[in-house]
C-alpha atoms as a PDB file:
ATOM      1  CA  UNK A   1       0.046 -24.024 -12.826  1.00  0.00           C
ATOM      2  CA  UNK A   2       2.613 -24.934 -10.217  1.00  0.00           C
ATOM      3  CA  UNK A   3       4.901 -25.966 -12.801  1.00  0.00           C
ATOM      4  CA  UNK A   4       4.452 -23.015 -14.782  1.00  0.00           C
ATOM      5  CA  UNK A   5       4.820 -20.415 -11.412  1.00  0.00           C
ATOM      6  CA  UNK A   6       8.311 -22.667 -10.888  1.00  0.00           C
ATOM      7  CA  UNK A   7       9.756 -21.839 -14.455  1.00  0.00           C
ATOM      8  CA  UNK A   8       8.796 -17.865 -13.799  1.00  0.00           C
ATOM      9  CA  UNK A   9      10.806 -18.163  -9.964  1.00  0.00           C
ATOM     10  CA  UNK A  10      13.823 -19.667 -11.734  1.00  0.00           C
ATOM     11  CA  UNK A  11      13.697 -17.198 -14.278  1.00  0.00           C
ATOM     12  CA  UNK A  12      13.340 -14.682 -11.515  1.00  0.00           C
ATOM     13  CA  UNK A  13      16.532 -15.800  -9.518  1.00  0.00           C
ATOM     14  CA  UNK A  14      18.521 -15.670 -12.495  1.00  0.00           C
ATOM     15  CA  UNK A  15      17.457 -11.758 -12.669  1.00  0.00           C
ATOM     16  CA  UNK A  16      18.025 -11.318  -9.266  1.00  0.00           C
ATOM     17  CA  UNK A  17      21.826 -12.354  -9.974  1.00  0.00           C
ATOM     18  CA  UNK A  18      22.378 -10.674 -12.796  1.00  0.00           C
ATOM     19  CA  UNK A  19      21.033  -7.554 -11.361  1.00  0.00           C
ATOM     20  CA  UNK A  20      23.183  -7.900  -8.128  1.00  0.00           C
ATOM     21  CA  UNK A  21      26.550  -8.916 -10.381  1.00  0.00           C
ATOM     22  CA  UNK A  22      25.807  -5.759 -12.482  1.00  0.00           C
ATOM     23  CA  UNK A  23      25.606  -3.762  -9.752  1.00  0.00           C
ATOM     24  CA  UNK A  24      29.118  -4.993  -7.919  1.00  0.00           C
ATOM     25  CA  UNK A  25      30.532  -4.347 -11.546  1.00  0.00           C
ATOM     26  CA  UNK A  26      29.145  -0.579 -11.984  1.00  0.00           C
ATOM     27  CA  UNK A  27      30.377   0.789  -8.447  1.00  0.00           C
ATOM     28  CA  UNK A  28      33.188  -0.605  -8.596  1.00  0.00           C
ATOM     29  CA  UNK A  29      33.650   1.228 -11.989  1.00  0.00           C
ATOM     30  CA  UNK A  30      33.208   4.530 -10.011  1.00  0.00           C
ATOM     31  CA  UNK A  31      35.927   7.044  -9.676  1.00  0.00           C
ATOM     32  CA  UNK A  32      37.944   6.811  -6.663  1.00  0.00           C
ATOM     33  CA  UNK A  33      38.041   4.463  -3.823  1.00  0.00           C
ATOM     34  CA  UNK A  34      35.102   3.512  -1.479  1.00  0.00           C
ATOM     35  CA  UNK A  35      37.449   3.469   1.282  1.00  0.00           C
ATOM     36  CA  UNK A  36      39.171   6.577   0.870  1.00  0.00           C
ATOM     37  CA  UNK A  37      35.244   8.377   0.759  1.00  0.00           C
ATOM     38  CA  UNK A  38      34.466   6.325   4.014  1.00  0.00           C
ATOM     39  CA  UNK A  39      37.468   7.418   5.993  1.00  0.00           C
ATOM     40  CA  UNK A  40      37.661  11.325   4.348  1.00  0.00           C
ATOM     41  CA  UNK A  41      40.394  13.157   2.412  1.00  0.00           C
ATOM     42  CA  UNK A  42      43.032  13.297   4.934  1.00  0.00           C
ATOM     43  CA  UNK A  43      43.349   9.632   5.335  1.00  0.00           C
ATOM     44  CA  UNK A  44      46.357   8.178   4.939  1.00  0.00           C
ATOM     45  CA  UNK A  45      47.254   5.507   1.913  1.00  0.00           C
ATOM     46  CA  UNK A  46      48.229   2.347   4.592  1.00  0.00           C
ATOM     47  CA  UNK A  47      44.680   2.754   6.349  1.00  0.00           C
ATOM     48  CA  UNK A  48      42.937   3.301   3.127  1.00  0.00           C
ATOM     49  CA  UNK A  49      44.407   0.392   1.734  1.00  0.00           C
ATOM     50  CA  UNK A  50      43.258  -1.576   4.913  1.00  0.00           C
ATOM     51  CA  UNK A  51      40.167  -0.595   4.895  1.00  0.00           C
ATOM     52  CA  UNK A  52      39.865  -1.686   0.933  1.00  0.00           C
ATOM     53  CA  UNK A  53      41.108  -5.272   2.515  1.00  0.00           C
ATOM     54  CA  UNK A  54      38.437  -5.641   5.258  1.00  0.00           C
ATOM     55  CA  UNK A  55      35.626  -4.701   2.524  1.00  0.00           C
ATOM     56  CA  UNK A  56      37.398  -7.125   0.519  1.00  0.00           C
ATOM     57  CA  UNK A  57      37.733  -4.264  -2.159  1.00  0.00           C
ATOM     58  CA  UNK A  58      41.174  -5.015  -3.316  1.00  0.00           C
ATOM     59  CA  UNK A  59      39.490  -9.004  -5.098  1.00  0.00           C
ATOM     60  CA  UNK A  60      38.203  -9.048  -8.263  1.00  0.00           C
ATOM     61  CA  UNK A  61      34.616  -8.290  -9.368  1.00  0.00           C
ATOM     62  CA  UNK A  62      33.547 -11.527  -9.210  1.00  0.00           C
ATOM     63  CA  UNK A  63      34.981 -12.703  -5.781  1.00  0.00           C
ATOM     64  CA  UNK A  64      33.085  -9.730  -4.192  1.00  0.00           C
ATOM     65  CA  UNK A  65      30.341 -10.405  -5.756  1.00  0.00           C
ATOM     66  CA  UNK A  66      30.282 -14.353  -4.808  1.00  0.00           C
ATOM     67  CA  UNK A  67      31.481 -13.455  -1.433  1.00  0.00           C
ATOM     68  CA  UNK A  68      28.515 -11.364  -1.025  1.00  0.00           C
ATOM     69  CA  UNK A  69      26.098 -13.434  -2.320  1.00  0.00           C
ATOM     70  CA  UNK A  70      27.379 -16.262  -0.373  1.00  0.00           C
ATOM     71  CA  UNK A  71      26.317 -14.541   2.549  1.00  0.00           C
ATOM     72  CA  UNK A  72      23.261 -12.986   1.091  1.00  0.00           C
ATOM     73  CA  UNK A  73      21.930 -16.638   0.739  1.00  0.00           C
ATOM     74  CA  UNK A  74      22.033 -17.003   4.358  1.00  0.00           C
ATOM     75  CA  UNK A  75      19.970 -14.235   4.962  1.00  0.00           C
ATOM     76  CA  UNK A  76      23.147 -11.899   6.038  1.00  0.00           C
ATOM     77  CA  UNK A  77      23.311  -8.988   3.621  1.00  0.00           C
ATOM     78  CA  UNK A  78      26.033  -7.368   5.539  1.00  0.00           C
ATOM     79  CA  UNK A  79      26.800  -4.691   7.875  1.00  0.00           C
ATOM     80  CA  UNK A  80      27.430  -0.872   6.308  1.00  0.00           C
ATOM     81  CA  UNK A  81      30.942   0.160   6.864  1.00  0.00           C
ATOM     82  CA  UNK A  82      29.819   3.837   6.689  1.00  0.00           C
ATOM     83  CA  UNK A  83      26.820   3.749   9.822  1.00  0.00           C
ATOM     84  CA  UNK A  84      27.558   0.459  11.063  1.00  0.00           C
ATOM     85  CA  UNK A  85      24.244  -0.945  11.189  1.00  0.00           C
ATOM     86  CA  UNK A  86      23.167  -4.353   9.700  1.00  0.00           C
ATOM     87  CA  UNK A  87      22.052  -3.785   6.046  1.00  0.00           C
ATOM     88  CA  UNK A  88      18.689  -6.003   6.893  1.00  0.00           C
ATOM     89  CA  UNK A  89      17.881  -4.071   9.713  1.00  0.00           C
ATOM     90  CA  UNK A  90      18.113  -0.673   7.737  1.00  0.00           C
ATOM     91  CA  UNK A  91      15.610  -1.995   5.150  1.00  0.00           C
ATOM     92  CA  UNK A  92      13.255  -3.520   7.509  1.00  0.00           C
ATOM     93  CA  UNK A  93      13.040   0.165   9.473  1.00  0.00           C
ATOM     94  CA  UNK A  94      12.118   1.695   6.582  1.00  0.00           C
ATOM     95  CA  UNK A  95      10.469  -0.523   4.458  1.00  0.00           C
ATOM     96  CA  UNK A  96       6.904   0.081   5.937  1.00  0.00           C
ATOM     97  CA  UNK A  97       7.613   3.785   4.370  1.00  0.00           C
ATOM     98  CA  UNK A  98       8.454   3.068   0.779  1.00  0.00           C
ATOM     99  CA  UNK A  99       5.702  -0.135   0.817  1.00  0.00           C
ATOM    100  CA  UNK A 100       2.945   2.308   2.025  1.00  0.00           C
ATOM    101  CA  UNK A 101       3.678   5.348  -0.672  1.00  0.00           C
ATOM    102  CA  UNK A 102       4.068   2.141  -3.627  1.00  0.00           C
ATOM    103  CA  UNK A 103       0.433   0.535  -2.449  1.00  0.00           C
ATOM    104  CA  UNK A 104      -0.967   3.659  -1.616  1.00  0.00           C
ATOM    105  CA  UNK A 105       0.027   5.172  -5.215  1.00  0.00           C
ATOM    106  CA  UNK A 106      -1.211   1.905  -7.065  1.00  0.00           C
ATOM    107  CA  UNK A 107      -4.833   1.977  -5.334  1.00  0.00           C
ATOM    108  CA  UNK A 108      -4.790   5.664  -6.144  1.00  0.00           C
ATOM    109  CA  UNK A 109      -4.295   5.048  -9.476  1.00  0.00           C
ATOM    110  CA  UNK A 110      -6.567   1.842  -9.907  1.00  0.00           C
ATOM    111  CA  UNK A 111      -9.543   3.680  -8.235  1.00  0.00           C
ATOM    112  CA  UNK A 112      -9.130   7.141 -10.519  1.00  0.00           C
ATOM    113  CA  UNK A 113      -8.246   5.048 -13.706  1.00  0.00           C
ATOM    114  CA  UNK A 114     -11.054   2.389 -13.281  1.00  0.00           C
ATOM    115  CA  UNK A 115     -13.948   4.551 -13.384  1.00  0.00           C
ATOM    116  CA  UNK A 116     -11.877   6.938 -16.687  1.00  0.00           C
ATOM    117  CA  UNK A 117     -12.115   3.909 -18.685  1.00  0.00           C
ATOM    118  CA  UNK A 118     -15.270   2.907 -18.206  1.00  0.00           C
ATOM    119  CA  UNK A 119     -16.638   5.791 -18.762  1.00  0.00           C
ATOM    120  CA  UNK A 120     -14.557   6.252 -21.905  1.00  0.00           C
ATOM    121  CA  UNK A 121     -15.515   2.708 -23.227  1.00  0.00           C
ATOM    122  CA  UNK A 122     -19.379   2.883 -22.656  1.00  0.00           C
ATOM    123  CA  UNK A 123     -19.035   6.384 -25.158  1.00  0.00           C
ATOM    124  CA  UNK A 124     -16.138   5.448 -27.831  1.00  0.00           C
ATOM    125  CA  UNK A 125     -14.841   8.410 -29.569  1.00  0.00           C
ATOM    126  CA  UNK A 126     -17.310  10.733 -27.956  1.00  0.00           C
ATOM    127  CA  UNK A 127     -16.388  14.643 -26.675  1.00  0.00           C
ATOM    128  CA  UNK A 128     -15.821  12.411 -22.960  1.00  0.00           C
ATOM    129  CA  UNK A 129     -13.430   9.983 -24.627  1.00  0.00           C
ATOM    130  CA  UNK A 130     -11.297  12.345 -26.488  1.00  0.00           C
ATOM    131  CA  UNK A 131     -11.410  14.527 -23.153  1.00  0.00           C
ATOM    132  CA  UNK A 132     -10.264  11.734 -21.423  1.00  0.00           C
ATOM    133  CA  UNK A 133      -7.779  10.789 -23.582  1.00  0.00           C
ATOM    134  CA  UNK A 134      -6.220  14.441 -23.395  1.00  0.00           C
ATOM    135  CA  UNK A 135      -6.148  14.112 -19.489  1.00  0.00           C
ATOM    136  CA  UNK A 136      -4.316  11.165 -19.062  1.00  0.00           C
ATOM    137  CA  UNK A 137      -1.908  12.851 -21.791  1.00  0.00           C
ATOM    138  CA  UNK A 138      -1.390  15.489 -19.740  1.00  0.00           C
ATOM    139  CA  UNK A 139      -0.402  12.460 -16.458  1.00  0.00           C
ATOM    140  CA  UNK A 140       1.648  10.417 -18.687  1.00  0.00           C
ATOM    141  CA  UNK A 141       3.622  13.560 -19.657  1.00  0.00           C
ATOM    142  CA  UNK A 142       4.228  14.783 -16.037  1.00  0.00           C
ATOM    143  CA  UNK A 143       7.105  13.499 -14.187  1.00  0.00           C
ATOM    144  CA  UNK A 144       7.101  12.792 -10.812  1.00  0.00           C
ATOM    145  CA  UNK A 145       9.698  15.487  -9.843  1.00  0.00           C
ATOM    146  CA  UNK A 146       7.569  17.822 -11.992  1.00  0.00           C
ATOM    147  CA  UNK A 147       4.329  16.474 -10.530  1.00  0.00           C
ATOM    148  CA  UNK A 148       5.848  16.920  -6.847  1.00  0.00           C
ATOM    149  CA  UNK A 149       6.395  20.916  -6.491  1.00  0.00           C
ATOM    150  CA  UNK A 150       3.398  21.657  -8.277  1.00  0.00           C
ATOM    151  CA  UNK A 151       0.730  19.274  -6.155  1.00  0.00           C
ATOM    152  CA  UNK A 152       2.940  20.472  -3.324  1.00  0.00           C
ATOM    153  CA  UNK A 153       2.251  24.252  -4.317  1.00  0.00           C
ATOM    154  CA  UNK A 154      -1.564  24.264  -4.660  1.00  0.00           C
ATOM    155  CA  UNK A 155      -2.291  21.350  -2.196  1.00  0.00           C
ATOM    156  CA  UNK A 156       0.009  22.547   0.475  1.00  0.00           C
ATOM    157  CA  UNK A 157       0.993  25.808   0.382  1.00  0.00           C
ATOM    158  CA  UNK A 158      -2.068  27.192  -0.957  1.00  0.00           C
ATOM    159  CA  UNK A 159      -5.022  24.989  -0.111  1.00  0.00           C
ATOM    160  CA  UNK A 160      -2.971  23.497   3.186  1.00  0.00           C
ATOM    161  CA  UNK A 161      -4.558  20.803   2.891  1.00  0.00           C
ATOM    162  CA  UNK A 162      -1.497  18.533   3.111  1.00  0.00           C
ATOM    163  CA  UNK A 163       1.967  19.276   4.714  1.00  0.00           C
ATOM    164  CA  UNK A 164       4.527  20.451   2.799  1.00  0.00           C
ATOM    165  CA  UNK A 165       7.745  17.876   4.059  1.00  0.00           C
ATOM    166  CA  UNK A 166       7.602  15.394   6.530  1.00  0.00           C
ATOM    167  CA  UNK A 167       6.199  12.002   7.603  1.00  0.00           C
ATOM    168  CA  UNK A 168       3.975  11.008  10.527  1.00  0.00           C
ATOM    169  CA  UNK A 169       4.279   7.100  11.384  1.00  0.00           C
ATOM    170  CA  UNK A 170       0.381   5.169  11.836  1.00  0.00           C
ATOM    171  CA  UNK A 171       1.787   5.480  15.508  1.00  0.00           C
ATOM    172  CA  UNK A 172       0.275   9.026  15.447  1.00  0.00           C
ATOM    173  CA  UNK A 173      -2.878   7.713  14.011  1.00  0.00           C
ATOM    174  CA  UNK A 174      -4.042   7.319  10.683  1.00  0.00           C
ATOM    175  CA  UNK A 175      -5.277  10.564   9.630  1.00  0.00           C
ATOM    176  CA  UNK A 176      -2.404  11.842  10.541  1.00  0.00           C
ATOM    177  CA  UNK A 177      -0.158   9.414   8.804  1.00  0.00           C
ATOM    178  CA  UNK A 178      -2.784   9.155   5.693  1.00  0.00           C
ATOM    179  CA  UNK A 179      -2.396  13.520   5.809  1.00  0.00           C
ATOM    180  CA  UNK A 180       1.767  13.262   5.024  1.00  0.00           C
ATOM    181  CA  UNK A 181       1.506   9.999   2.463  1.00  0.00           C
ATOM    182  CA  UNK A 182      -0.865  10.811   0.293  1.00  0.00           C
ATOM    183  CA  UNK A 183       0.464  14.002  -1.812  1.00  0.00           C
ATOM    184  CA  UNK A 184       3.805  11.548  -2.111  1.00  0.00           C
ATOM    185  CA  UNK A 185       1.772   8.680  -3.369  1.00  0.00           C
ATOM    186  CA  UNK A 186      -0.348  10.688  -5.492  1.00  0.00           C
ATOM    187  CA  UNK A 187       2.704  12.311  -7.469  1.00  0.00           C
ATOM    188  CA  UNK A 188       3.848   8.488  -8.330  1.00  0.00           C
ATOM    189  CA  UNK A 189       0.658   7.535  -9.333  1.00  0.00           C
ATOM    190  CA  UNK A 190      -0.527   9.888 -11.742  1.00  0.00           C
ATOM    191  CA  UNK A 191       1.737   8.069 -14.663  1.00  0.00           C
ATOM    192  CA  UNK A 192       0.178   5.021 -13.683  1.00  0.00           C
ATOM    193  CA  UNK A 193      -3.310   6.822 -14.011  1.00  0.00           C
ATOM    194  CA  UNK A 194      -2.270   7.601 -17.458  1.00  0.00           C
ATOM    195  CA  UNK A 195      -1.299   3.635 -17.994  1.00  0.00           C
ATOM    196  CA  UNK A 196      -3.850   1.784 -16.359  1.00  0.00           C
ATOM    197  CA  UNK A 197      -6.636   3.566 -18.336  1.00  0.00           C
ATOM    198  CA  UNK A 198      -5.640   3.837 -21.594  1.00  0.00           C
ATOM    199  CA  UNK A 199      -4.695  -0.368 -21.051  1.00  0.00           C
ATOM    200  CA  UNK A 200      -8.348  -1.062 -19.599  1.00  0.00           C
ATOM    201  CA  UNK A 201     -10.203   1.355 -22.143  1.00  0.00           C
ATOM    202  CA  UNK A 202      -8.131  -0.283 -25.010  1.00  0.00           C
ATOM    203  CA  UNK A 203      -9.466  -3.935 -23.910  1.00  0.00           C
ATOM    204  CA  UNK A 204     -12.821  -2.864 -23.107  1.00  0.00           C
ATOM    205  CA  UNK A 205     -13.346  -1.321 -26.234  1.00  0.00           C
ATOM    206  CA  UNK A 206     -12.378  -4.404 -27.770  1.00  0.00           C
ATOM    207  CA  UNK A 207     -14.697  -7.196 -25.683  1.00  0.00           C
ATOM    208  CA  UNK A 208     -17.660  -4.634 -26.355  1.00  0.00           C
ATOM    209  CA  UNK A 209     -17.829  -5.642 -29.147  1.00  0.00           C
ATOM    210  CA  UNK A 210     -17.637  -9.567 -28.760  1.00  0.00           C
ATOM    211  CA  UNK A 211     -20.412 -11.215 -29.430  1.00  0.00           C
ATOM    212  CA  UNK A 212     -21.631 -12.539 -26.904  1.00  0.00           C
ATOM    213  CA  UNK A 213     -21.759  -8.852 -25.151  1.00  0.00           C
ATOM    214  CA  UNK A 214     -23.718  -8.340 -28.442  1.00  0.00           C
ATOM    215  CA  UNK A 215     -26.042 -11.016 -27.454  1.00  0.00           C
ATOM    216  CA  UNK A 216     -26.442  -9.903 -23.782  1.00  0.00           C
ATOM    217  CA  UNK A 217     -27.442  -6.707 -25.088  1.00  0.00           C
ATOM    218  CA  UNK A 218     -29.953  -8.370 -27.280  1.00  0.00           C
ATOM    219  CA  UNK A 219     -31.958 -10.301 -24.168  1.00  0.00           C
ATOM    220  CA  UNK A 220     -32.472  -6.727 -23.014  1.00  0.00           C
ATOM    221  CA  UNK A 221     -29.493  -6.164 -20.485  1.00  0.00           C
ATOM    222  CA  UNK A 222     -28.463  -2.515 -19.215  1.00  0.00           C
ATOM    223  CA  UNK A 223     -25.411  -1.407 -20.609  1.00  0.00           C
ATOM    224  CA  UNK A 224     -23.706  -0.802 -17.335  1.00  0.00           C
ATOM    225  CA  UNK A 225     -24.828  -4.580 -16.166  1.00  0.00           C
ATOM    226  CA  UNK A 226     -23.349  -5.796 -19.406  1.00  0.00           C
ATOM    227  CA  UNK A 227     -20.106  -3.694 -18.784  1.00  0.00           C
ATOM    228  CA  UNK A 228     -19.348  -4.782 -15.452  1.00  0.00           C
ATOM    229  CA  UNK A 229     -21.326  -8.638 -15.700  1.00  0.00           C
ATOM    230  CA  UNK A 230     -19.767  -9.388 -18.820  1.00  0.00           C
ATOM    231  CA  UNK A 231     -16.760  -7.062 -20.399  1.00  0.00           C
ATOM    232  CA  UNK A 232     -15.294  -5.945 -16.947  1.00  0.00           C
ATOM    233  CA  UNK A 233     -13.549  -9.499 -16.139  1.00  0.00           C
ATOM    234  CA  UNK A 234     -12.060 -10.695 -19.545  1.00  0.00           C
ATOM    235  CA  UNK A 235     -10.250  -6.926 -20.235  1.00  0.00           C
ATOM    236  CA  UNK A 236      -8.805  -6.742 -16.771  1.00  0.00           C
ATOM    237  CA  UNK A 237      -6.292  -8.923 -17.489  1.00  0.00           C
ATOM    238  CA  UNK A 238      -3.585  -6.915 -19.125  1.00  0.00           C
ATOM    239  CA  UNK A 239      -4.134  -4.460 -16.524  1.00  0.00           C
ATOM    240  CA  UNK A 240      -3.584  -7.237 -13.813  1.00  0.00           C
ATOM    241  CA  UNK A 241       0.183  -7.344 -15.282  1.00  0.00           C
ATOM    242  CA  UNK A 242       0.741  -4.223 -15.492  1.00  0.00           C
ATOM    243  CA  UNK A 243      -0.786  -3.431 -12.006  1.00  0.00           C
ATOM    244  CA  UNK A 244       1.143  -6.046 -10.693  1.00  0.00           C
ATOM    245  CA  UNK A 245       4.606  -4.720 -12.586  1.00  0.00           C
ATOM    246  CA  UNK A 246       3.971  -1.064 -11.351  1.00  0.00           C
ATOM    247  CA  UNK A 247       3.634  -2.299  -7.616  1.00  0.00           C
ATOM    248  CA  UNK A 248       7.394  -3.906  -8.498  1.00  0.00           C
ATOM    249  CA  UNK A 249       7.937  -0.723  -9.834  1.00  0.00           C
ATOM    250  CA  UNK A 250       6.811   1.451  -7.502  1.00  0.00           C
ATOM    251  CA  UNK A 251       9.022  -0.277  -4.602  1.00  0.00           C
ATOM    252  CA  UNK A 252      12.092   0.333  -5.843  1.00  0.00           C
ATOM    253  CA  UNK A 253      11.311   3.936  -7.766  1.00  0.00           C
ATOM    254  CA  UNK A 254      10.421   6.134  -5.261  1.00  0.00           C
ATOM    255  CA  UNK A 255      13.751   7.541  -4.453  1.00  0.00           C
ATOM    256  CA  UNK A 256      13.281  10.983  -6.203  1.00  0.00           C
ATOM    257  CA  UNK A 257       9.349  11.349  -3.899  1.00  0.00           C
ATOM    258  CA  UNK A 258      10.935  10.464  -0.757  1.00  0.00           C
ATOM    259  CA  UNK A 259      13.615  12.585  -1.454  1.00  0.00           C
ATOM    260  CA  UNK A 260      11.525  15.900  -1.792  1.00  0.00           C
ATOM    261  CA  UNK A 261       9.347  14.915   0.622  1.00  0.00           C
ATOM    262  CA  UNK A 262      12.252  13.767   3.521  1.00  0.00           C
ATOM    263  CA  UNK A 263      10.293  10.363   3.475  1.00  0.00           C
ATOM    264  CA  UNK A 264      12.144   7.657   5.333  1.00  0.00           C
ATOM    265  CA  UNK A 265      11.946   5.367   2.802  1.00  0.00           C
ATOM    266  CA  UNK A 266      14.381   2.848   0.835  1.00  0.00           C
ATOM    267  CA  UNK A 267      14.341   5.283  -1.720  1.00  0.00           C
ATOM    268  CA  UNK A 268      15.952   7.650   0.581  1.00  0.00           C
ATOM    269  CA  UNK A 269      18.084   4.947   1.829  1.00  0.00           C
ATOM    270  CA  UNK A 270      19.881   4.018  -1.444  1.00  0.00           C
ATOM    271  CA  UNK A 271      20.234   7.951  -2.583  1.00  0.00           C
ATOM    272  CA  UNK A 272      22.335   8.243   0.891  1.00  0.00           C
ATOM    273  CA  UNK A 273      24.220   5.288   0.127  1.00  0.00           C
ATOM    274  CA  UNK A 274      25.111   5.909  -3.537  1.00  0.00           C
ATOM    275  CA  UNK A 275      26.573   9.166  -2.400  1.00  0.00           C
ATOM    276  CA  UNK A 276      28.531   8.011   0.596  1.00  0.00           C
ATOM    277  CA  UNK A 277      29.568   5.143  -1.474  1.00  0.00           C
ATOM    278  CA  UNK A 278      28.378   2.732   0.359  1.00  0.00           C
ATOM    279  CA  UNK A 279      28.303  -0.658  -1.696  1.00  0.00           C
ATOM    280  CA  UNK A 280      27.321  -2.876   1.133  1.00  0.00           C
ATOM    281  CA  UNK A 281      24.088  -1.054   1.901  1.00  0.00           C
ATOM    282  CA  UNK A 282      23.646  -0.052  -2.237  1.00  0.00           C
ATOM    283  CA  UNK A 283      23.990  -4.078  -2.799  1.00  0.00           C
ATOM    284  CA  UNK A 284      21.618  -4.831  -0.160  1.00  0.00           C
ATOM    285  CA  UNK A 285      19.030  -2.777  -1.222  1.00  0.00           C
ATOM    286  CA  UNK A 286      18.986  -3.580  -4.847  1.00  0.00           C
ATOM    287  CA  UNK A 287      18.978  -7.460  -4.468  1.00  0.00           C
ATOM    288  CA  UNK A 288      15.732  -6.536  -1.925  1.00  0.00           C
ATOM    289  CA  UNK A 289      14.083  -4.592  -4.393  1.00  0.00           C
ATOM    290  CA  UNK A 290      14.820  -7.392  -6.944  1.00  0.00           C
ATOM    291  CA  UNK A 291      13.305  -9.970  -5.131  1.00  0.00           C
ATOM    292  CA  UNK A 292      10.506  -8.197  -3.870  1.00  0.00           C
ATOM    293  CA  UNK A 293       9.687  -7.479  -7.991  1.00  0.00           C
ATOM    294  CA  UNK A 294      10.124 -10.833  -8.910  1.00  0.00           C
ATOM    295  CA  UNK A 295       7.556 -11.780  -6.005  1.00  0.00           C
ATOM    296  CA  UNK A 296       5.049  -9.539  -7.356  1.00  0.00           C
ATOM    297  CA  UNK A 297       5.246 -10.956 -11.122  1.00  0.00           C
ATOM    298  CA  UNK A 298       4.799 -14.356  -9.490  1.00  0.00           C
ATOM    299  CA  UNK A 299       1.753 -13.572  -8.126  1.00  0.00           C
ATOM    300  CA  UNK A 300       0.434 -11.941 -11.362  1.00  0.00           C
ATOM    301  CA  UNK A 301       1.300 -15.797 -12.626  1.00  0.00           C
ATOM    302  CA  UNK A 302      -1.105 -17.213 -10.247  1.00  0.00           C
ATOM    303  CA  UNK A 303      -3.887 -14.443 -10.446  1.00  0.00           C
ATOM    304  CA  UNK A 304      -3.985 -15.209 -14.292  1.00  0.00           C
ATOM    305  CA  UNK A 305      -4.814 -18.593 -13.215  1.00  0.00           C
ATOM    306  CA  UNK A 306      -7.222 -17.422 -11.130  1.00  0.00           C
ATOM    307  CA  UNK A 307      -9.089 -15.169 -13.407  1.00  0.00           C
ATOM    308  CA  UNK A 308      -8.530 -17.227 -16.669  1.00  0.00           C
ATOM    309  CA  UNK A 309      -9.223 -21.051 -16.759  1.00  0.00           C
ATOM    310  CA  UNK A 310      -7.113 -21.088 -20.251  1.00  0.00           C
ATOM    311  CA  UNK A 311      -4.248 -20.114 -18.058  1.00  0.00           C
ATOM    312  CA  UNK A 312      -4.642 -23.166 -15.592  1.00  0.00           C
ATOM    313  CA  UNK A 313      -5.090 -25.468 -18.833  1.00  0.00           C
ATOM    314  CA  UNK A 314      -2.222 -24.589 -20.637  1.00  0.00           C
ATOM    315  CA  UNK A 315       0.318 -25.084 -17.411  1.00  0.00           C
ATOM    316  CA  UNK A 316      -1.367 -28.475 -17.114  1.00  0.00           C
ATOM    317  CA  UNK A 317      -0.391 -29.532 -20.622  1.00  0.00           C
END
């Protein structure tokens, strides 16, 4: 298993600099300078052009990028030249944000999907199934910026049961907090509603009708203890992954959500930067987000392991 979770990391780091290369390559690709947006129009060509030579702008692609990710592996990931503060430091203030809409969106979405495909399974291609099936539809065809004004509309300007904008730290306490992330998490997680149940019905459909579920039946056990005793485990595995890939997801995706909501999230973080041009803080960012999704996949390694002995045999070998 240890060998196997090794060959996943090193595939990992060779996204993780691929993904930061790529993105060196596609600002840089951007019209106009970097320097001549961080010091405005009226700046004058000498102290653009030093400027470009402090950010080391005026090397090649792949100088930046090495110098970068020389200092990256020391755990410096720079300082922005447009607000001056430490790249690190940025993320870490609002990384407690972004992580809390991304977990709050996934357990959303596991405890509403969980309970839709069970239900759906235990009654195959009943009026409840098909019913089912058309709601999740519905999810999977909502966007989140679609999803956003329309939860916003009947949840807080009608109902008021949520604000409208706005975030309240768990310094204010955690209704209060729980009151301004929820509508945000819950417009990111309806897609993943729409995923995670149609994944889990789709395996427990198919381990119903194993046969050793057939012979559990036939000693006289309840459905639902069958279902949960004996189906429940061996389908959850694809949704594991793809649990585990949505967190990843959900980390670095949230930009549009924290956007309409004025979260102070990364998302909001790396929209500002994009826009300001700001490749120190957009490099930063993206190489955090990277890691942090090849963290989570490596975990979904080990709880295959954990839920599967196949998966702990075949690593041995």
């Amino acid at each position: 298993m240890l060998q196997f979770s090794v060959k996943r990391l090193f595939r990992g780091v060779l996204v993780i600099l691929l993904v930061t290369f790529l993105v060196v390559v596609l600002l840089s690709l951007a019209p106009g300078s970097a320097a001549s947006v961080i010091l405005g129009e009226n700046a004058n060509p000498a102290e653009v052009a030093r400027l470009e030579h402090e950010m080391g702008l005026d090397r090649s692609v792949f100088v930046q990028w090495l110098s970068w990710l020389g200092s990256a592996a020391t755990g410096d990931l720079g300082t922005s030249p447009v607000t001056y503060q430490p790249v690190t430091t940025a993320i870490l203030e609002r990384l407690p944000v972004t992580l809390e809409i991304a977990f709050l969106a996934l357990l959303i979405a596991l405890v509403i999907s969980i309970p839709l495909a069970t239900i759906a399974a235990r009654r195959p291609d009943s009026g409840v199934d098909r019913g089912i099936n058309g709601l999740t539809s519905i999810f999977l065809a909502i966007p989140a910026f679609v999803a956003a004004p329309v939860l916003v509309y009947f949840l807080a300007v009608e109902a008021r049961v949520f604000p409208v904008i706005g975030w309240d730290p768990l310094s204010e306490g955690l209704v209060a907090n729980l009151r301004t992330a929820f509508l945000p998490a819950l417009c990111v997680a309806l897609i993943e509603v729409a995923a995670f149940q149609r994944i889990l019905r789709a395996d427990l459909g198919t381990t119903l009708r194993e046969e050793y579920v057939e012979a559990a039946r036939a000693k006289g056990m309840t459905a639902r203890y069958v279902l949960w005793r004996h189906a429940f485990r061996p389908s959850s595995f694809s949704l594991l992954t793809v649990a585990g890939i949505s967190l990843g997801r959900l980390i670095g995706g949230t930009i549009i959500v924290e956007t309409f909501f004025s979260l102070p999230g990364i998302g909001q973080l790396v929209a500002g930067a994009i826009s300001s041009r700001d490749i120190v803080m957009v490099q930063g960012v993206v190489a955090f987000v990277a890691v942090a999704y090849v963290l989570v996949n490596t975990l979904i390694d080990v709880g295959y392991g954990m839920l599967d002995p196949r998966v702990r045999v075949a690593a041995a070998r």
